[in-house]
Protein backbone atom coordinates (compact mmCIF):
# COMPACT_ATOMS: atom_id res chain seq x y z
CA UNK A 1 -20.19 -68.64 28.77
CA UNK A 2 -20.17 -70.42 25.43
CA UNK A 3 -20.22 -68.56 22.27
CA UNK A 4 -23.20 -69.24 20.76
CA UNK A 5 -25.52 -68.68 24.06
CA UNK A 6 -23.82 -65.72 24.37
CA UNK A 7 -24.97 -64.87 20.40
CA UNK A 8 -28.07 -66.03 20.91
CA UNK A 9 -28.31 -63.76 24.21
CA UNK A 10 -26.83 -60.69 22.29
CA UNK A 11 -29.57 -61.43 19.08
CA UNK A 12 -32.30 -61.52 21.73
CA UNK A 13 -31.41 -58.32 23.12
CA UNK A 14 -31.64 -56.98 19.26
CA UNK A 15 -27.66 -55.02 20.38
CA UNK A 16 -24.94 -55.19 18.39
CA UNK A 17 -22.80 -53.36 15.79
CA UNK A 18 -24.56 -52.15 12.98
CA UNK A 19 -22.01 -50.59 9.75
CA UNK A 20 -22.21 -46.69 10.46
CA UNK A 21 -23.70 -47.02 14.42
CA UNK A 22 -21.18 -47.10 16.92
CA UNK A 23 -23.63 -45.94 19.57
CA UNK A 24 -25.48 -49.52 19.28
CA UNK A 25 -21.84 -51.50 19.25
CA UNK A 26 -21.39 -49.17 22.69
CA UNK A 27 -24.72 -50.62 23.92
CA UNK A 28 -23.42 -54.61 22.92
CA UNK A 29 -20.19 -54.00 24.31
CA UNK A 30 -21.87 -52.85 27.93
CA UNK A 31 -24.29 -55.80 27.17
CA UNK A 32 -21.11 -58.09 27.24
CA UNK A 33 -19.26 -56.40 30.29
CA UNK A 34 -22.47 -57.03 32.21
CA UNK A 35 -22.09 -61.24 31.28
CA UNK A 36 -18.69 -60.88 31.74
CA UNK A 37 -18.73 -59.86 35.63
CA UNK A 38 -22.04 -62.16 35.79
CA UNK A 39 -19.87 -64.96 34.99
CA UNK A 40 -16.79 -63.64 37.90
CA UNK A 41 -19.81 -63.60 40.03
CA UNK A 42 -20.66 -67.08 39.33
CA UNK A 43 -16.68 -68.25 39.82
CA UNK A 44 -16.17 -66.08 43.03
CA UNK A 45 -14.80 -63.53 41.61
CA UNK A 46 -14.91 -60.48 43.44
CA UNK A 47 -13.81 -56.96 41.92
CA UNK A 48 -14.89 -54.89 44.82
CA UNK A 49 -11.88 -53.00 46.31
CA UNK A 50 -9.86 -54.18 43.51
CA UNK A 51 -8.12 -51.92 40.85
CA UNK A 52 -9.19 -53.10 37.45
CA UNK A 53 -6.86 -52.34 33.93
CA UNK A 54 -8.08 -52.72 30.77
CA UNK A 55 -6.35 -52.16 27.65
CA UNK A 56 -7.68 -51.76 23.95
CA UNK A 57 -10.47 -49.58 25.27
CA UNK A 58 -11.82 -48.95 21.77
CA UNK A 59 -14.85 -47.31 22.08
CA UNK A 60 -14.86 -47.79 25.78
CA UNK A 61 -18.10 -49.98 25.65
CA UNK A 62 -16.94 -51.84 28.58
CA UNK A 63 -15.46 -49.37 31.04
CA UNK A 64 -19.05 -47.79 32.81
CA UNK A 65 -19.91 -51.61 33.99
CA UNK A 66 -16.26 -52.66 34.92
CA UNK A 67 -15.93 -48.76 36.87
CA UNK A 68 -19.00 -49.23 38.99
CA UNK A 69 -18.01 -52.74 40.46
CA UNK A 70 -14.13 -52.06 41.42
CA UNK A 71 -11.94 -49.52 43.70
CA UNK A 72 -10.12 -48.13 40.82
CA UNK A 73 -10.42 -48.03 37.17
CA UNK A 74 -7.47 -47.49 35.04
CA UNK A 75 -8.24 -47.94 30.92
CA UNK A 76 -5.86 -47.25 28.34
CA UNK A 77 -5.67 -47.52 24.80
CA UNK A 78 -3.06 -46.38 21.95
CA UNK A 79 -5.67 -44.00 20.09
């Protein structure tokens, strides 16, 4: 997906980080994880009965979207 659609998508959806909110940056980062498997979809990707890893969890934004479509779910992050 190409930057600025995705902007444009994410200002639409009035979700992103706002100084002192990290709920709403939680909310944009699901938003994101939710294009981000719609575009594997598109290229035949296929995460069922996969294990997925992701690092740099952060705020962890990503990992409720990414655990509902795989086998396994391992996240990790130094903090």
């Amino acid at each position: 997906m190409k930057l600025i659609k995705f902007i444009k998508l994410a200002k639409r959806r009035q979700i992103g980080y706002f100084k002192g909110n990290p709920t709403n940056y939680i909310k944009f980062q699901n938003f994101q994880a939710k294009e981000i498997l719609s575009e594997l979809k598109k290229r035949n990707v296929n995460l069922h009965g996969k294990t997925v890893l992701e690092l740099a969890v952060g705020t962890g934004g990503y990992s409720p979207v990414f655990k509902q479509g795989c086998k396994d779910y391992i996240m990790n992050d130094i903090t």
